[in-house]
N, C-alpha and C. Protein backbone atom coordinates (compact mmCIF):
# COMPACT_ATOMS: atom_id res chain seq x y z
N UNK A 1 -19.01 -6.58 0.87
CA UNK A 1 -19.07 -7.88 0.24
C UNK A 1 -20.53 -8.21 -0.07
N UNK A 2 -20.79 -8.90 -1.03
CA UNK A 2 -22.15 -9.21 -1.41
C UNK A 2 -22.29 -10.52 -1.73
N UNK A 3 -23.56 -10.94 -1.15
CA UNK A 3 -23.63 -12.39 -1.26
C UNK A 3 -25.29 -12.74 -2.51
N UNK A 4 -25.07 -13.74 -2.77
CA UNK A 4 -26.00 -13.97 -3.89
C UNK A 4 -25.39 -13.53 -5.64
N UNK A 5 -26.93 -13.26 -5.98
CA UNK A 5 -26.43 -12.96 -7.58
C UNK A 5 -26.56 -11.85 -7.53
N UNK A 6 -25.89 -11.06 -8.66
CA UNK A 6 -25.72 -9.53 -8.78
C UNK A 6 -27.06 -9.05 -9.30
N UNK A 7 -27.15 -7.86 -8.78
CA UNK A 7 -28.48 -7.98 -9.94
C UNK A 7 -28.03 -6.26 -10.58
N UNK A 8 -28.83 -6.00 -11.82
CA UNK A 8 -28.81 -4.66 -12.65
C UNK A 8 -29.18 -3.62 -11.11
N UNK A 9 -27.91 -2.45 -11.23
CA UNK A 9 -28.15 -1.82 -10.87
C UNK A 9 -28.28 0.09 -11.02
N UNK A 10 -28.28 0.25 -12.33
CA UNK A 10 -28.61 1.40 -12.99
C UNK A 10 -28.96 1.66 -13.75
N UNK A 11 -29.57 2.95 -14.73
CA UNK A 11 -30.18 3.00 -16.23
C UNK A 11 -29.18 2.54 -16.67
N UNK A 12 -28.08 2.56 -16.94
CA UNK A 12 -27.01 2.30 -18.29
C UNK A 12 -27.32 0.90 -17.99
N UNK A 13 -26.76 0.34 -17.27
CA UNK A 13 -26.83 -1.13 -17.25
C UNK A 13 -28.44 -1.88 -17.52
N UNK A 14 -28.78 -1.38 -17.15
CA UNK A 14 -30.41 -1.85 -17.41
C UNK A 14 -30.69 -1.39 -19.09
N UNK A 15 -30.69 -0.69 -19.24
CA UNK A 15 -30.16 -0.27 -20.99
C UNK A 15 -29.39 -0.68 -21.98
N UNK A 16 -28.69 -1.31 -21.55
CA UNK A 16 -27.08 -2.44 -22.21
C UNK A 16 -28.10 -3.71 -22.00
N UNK A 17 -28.54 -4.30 -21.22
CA UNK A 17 -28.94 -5.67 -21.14
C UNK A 17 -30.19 -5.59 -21.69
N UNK A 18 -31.21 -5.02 -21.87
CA UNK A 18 -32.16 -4.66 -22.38
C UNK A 18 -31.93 -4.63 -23.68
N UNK A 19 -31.13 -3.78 -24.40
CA UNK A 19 -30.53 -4.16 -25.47
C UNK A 19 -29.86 -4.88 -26.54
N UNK A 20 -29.10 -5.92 -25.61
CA UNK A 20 -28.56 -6.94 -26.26
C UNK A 20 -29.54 -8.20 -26.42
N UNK A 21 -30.49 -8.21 -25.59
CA UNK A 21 -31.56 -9.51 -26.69
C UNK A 21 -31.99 -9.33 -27.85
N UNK A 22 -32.11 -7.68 -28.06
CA UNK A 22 -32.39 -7.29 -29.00
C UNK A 22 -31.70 -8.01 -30.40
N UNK A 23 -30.63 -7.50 -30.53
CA UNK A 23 -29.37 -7.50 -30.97
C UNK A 23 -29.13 -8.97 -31.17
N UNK A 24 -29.51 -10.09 -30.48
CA UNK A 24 -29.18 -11.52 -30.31
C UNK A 24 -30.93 -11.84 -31.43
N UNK A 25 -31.31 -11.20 -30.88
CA UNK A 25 -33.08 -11.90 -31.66
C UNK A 25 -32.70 -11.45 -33.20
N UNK A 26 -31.96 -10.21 -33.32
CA UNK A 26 -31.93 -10.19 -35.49
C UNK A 26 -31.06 -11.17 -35.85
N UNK A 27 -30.03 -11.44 -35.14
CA UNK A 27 -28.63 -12.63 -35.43
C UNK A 27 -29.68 -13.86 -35.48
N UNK A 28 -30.35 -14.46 -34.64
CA UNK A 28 -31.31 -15.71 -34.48
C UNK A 28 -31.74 -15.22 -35.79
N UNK A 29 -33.01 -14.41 -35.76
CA UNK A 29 -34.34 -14.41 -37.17
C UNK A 29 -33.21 -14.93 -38.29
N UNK A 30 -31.76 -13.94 -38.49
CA UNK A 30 -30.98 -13.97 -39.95
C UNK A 30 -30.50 -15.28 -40.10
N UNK A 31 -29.86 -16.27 -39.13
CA UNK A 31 -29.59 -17.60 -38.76
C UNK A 31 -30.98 -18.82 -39.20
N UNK A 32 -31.93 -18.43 -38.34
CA UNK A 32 -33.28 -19.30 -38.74
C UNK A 32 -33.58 -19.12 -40.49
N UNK A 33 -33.26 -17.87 -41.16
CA UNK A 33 -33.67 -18.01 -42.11
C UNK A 33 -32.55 -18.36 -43.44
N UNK A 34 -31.43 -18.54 -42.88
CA UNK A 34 -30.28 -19.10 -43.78
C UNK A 34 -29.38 -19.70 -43.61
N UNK A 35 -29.38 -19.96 -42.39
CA UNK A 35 -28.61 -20.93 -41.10
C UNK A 35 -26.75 -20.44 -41.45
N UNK A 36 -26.76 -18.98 -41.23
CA UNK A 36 -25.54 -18.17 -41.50
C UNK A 36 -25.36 -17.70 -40.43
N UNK A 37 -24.34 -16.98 -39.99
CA UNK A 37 -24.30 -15.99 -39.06
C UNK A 37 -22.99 -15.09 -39.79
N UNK A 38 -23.55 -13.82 -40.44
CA UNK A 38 -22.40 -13.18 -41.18
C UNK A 38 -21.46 -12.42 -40.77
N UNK A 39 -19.90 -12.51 -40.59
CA UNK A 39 -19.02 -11.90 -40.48
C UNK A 39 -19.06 -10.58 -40.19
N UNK A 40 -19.74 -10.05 -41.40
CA UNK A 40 -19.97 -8.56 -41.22
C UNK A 40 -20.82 -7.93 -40.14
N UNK A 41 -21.93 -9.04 -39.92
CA UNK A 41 -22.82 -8.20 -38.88
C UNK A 41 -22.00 -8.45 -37.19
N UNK A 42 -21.00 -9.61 -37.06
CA UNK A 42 -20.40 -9.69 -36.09
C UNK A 42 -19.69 -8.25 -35.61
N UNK A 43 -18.85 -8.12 -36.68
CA UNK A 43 -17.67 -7.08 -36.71
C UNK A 43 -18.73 -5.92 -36.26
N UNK A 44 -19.85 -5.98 -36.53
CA UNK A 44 -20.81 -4.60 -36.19
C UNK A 44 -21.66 -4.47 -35.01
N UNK A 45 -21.35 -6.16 -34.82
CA UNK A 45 -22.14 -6.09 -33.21
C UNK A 45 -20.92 -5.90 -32.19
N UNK A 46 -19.56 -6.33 -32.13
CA UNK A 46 -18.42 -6.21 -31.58
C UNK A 46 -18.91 -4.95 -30.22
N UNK A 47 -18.62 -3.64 -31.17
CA UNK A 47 -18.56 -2.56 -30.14
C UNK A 47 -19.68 -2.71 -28.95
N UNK A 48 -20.61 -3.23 -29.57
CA UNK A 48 -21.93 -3.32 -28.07
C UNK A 48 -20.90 -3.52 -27.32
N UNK A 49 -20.48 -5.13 -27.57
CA UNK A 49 -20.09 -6.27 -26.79
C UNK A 49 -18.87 -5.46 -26.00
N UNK A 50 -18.09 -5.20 -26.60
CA UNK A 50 -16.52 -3.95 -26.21
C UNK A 50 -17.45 -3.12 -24.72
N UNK A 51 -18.67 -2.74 -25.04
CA UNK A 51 -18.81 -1.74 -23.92
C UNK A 51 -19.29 -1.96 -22.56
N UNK A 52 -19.51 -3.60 -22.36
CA UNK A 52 -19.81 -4.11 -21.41
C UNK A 52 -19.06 -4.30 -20.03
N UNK A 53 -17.90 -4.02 -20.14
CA UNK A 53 -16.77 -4.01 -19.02
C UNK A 53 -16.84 -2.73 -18.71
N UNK A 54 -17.18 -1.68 -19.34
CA UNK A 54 -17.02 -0.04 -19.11
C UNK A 54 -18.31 0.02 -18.40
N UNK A 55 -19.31 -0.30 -18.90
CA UNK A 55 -21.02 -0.20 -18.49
C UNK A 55 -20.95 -0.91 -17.05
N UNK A 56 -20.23 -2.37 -17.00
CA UNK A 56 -20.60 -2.91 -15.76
C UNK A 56 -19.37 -2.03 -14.43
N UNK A 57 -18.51 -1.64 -15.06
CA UNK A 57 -18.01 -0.85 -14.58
C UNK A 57 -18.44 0.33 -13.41
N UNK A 58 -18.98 1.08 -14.49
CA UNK A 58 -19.63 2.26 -14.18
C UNK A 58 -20.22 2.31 -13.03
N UNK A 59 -21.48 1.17 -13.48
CA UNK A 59 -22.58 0.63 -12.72
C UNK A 59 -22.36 0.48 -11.36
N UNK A 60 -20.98 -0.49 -11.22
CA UNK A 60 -20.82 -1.13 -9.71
C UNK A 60 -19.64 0.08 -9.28
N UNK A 61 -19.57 1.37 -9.49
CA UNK A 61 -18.90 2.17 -8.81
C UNK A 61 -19.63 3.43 -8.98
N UNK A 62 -20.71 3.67 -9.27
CA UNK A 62 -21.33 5.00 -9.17
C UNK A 62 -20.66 5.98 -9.73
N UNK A 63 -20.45 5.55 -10.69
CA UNK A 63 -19.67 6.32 -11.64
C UNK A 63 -18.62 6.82 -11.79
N UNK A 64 -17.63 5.86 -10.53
CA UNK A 64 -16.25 6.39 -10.80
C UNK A 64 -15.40 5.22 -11.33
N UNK A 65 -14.75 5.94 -12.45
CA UNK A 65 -13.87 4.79 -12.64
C UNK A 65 -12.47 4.96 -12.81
N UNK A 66 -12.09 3.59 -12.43
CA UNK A 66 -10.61 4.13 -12.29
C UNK A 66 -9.73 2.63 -12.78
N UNK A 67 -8.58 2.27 -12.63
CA UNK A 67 -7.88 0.82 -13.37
C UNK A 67 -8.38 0.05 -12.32
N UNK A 68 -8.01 0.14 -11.00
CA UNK A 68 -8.84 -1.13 -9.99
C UNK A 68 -10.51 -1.32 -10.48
N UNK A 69 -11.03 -0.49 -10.78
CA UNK A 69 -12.53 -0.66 -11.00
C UNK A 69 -12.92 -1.53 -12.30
N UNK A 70 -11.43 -1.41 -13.20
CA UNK A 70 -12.21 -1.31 -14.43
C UNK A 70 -11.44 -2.97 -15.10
N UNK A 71 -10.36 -3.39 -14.00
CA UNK A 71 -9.63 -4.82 -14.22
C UNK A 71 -10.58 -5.72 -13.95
N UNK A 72 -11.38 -5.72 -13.09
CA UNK A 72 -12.12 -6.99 -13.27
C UNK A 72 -13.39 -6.99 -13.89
N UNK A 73 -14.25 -6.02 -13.99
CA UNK A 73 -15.13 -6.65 -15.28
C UNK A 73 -14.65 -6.65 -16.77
N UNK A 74 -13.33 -6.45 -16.61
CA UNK A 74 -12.48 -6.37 -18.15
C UNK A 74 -11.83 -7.90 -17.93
N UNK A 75 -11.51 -8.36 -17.28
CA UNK A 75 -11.45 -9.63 -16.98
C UNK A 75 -12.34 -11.00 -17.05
N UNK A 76 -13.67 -10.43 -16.08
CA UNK A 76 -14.79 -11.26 -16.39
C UNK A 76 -15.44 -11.33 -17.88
N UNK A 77 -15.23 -10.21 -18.59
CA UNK A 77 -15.49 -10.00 -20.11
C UNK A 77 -14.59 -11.38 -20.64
N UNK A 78 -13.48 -10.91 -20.58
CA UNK A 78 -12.40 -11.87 -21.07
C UNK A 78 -12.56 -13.32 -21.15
N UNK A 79 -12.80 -13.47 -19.72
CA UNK A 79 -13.07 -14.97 -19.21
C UNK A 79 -14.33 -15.33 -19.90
N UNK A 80 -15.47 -14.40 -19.99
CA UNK A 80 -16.82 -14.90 -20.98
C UNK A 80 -16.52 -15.25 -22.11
N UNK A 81 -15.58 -14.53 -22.93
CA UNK A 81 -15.47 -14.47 -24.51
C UNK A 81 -14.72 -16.14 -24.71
N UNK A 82 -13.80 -16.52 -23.62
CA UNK A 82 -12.93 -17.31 -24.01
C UNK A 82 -14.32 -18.98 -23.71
N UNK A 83 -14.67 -18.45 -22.42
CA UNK A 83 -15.60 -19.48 -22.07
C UNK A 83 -16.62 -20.19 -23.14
N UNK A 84 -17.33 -18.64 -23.71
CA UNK A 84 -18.10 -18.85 -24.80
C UNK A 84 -17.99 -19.46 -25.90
N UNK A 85 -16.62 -18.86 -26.60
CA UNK A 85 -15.84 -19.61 -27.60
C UNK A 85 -15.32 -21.09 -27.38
N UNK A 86 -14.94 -21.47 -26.31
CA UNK A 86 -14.50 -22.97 -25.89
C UNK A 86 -15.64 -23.80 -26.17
N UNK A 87 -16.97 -23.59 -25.52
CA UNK A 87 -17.49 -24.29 -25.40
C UNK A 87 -18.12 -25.15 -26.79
N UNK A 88 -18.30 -24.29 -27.74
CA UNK A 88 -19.04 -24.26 -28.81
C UNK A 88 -17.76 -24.87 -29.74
N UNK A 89 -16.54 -24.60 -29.49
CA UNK A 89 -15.53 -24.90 -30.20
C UNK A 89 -15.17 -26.47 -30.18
N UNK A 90 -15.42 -27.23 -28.52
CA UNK A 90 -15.32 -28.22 -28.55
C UNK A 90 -16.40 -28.86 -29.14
N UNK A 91 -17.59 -28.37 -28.81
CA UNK A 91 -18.95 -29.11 -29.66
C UNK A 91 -18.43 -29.41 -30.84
N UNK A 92 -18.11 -28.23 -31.66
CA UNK A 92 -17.42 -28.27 -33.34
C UNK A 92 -16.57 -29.48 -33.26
N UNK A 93 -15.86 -29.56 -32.67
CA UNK A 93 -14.82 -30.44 -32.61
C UNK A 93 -15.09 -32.31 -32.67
N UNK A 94 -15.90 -32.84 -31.89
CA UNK A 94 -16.20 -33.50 -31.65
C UNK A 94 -18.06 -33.45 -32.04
N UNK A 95 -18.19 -33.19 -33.11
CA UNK A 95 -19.08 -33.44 -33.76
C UNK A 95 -18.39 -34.39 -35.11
N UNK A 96 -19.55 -34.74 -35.38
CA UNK A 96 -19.35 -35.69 -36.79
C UNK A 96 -19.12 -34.95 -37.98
N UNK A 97 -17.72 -34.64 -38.55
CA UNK A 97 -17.08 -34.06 -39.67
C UNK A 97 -17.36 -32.42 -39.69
N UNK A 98 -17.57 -32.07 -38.18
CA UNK A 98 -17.48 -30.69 -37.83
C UNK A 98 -18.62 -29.91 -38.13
N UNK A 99 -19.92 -31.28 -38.77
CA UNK A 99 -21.08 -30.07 -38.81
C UNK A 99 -22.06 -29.66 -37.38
N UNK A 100 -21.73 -30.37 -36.45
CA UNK A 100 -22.44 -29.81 -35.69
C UNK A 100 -22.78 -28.09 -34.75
N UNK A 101 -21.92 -27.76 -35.03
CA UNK A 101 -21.01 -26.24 -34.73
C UNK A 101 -20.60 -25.56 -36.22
N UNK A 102 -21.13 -24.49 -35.99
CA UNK A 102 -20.62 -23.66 -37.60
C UNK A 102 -19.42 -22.30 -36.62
N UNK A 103 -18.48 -22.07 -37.33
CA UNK A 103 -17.59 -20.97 -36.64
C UNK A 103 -18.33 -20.00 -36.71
N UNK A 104 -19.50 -19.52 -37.55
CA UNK A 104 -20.39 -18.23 -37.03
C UNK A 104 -20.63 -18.40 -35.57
N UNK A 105 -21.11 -19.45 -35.20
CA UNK A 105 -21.96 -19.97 -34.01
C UNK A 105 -20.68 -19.47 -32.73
N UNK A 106 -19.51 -20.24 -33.03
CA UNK A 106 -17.91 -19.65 -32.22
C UNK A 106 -18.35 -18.59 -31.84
N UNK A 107 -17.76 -17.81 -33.41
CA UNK A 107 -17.46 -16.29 -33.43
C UNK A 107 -18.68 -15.30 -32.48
N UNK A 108 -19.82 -15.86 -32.95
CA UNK A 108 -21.06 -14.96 -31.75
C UNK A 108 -20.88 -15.54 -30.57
N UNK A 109 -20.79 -17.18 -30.17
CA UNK A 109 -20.67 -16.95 -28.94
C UNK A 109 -19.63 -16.41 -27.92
N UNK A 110 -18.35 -16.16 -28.56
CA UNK A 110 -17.08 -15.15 -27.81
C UNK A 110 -17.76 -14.13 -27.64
N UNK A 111 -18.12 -13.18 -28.96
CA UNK A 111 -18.77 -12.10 -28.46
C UNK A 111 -19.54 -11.65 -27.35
N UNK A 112 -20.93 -12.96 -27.35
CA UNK A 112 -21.89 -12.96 -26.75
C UNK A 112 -21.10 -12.53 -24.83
N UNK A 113 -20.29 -13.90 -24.79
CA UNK A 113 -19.32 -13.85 -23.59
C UNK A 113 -19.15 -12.80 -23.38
N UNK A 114 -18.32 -12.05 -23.79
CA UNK A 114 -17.26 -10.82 -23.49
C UNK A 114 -18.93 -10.20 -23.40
N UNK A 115 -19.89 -10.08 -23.79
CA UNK A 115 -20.83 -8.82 -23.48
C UNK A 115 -21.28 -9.16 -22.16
N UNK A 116 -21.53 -10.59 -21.87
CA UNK A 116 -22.41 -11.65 -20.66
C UNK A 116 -21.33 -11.71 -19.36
N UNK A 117 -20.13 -12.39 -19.83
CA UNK A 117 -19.47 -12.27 -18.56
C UNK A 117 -19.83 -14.02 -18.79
N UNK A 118 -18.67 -14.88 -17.90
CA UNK A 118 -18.33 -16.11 -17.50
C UNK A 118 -19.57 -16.35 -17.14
N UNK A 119 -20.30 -16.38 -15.83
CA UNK A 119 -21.40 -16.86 -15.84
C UNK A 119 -22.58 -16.91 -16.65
N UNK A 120 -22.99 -16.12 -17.19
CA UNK A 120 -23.91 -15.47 -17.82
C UNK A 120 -23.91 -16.60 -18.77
N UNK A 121 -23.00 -16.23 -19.87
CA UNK A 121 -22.55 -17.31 -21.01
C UNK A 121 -22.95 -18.80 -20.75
N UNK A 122 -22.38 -19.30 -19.61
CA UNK A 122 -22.12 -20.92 -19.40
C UNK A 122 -23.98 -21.31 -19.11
N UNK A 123 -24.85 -19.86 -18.68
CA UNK A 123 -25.69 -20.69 -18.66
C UNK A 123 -26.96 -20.39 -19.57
N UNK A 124 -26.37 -19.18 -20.81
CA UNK A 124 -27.01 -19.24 -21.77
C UNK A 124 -27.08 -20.54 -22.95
N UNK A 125 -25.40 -20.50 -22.61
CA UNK A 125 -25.29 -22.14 -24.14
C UNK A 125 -25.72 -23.30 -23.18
N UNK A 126 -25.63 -23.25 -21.50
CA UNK A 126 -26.83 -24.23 -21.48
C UNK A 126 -28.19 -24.56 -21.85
N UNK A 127 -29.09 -23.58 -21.62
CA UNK A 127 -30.07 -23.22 -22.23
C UNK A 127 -30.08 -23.57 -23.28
N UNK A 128 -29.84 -22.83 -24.04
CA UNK A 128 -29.43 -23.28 -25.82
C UNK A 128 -29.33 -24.74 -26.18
N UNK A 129 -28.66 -25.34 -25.35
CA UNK A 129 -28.23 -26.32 -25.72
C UNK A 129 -29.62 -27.62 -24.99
N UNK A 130 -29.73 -27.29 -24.33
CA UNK A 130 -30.86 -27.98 -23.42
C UNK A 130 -32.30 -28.14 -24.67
N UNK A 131 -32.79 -26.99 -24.79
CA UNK A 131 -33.41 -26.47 -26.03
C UNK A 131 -33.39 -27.06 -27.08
N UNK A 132 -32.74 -27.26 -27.98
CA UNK A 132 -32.29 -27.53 -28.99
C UNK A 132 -32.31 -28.92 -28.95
N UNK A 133 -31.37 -29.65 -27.95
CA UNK A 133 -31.90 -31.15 -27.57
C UNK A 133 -33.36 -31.78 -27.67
N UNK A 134 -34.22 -30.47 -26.80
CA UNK A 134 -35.67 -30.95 -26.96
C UNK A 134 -36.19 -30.54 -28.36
N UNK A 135 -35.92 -29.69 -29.27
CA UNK A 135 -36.47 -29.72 -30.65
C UNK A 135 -35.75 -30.70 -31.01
N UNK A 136 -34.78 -31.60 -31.09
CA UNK A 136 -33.62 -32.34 -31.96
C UNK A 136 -34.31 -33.24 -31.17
N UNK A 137 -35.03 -33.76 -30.85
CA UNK A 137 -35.67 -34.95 -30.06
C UNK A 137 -37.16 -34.86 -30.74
N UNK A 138 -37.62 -34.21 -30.82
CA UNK A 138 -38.92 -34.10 -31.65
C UNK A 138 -38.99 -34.52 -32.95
N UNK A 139 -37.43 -33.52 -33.08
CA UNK A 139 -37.85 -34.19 -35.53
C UNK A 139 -37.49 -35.11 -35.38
N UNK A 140 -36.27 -35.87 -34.07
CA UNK A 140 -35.37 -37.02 -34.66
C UNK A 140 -36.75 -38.01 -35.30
N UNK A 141 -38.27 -37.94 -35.29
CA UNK A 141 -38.70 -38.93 -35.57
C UNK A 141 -39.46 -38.96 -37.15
N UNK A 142 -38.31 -37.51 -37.82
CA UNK A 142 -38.36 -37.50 -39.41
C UNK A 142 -37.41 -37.94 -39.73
N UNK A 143 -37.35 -39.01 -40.82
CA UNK A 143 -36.23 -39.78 -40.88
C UNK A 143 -35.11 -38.80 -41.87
N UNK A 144 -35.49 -37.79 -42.61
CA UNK A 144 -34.60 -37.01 -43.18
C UNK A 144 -34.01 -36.65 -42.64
N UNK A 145 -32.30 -36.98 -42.77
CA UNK A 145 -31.20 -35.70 -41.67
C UNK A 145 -31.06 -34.12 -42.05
N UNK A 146 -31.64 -33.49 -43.17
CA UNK A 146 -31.47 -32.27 -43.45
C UNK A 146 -32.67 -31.59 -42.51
N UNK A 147 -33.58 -32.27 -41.34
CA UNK A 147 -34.92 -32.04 -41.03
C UNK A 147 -34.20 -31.94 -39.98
N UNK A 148 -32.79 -32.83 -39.04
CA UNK A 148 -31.72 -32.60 -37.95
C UNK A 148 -31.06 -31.54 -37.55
N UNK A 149 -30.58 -30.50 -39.15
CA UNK A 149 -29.77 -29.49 -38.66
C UNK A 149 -30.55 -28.32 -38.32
N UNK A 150 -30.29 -28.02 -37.26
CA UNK A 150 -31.19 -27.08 -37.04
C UNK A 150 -29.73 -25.20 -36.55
N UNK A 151 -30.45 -24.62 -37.11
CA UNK A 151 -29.73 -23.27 -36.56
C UNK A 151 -29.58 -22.97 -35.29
N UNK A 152 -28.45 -22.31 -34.69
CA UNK A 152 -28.31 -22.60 -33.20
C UNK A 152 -28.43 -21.15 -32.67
N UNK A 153 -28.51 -20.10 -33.36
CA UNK A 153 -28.08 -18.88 -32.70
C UNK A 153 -30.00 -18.65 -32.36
N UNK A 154 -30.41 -19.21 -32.81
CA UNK A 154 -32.28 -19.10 -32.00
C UNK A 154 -32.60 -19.69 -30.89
N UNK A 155 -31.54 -20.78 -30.47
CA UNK A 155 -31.28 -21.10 -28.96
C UNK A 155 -30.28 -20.64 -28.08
N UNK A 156 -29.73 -19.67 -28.86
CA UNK A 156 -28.90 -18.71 -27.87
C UNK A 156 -29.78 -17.40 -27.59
N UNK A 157 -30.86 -16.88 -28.48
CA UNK A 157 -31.35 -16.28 -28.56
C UNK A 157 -32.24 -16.58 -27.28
N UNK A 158 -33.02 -17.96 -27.20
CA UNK A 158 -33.79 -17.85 -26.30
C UNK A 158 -33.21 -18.16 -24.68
N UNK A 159 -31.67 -18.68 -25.11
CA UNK A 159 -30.99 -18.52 -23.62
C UNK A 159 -30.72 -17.17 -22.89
N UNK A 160 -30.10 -16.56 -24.34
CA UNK A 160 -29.81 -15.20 -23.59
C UNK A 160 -30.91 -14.33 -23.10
N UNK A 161 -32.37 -14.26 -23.47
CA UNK A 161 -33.61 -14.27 -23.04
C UNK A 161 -34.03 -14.26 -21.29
N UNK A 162 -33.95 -15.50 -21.45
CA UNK A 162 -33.48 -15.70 -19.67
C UNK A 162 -32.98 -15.79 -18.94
N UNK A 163 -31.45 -15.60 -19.75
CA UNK A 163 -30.30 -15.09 -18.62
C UNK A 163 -30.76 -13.49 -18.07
N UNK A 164 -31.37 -13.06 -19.41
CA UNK A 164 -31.06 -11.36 -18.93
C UNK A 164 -32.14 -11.77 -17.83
N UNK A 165 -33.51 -12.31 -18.55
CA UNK A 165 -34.40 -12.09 -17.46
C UNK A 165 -34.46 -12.08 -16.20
N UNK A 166 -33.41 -12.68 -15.76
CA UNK A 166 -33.02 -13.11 -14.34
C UNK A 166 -31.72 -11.98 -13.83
N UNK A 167 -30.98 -11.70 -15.17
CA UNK A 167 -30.46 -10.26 -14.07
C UNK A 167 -31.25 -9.00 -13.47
N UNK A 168 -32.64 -8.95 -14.07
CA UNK A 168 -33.80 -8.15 -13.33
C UNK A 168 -34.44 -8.35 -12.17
N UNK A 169 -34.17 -10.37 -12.07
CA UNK A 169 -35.37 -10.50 -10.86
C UNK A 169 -34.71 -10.05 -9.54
């Protein structure tokens, strides 16, 4: 039994997480510069995200795997993707005429989940969201609202940043 937070415990896994900020920082730059997040590059980031239950897998059995090994970080994937997607979905929802949330923003953050895992997620779109508050508190004192919307996948970018950072410490 293990108590505390998990931390990275092999090249693959240290290689997968290392990787995916990557991967989150071109989605941010393409977002900051057209406030899109395109379909196509989702569908192409997918497989990372797919290999994260196998990788964390691996990892926490020394390389054996088997269906008991491989149900619950296929689970915790699950539970991220749905977590991720909820959260951002209700934002959408309960925003004013649904612009506050774009379904790109959804669609990456399920992904993001299923790669992060339940925890991971809940406290990247905190981040994000924390973030974003403090830039959205700064312009609020340009009275233009097109100076308000701001792109969100550059505060997931810098959440997921220090989520990973902290699966190292």
């Amino acid at each position: 039994m293990t108590i505390g937070t998990r931390t990275v415990s092999n090249a693959a896994r240290i290689a997968y997480y290392l990787f995916m900020p990557l991967i989150v920082a071109g989605f941010a730059a393409y977002d900051a510069k057209t406030r899109r997040v395109p379909d196509k590059a989702l569908v192409l980031f997918s497989p990372a995200a797919l290999a994260a239950p196998f990788i964390n897998a691996l990892a926490s059995n020394a390389g054996a795997i088997g269906f008991n090994t491989f149900v619950l970080p296929l689970l915790s994937s699950l539970l991220g993707a749905v977590l991720g997607a909820a959260v951002l979905l209700a934002a959408a929802w309960i925003s004013k005429d649904g612009r506050g949330v774009g379904g790109g923003d959804i669609k990456f953050a399920a992904i993001l989940g299923f790669a992060y895992g339940p925890y991971s997620i809940i406290g990247i779109l905190l981040l994000a969201s924390l973030l974003a508050l403090l830039v959205g508190l700064v312009r609020m004192k340009q009275a233009d609202e097109q100076a308000l919307r701001l792109p969100f996948v550059p505060f997931i970018a810098a959440g997921c940043l220090v989520v990973t950072a902290f699966k190292f410490i």
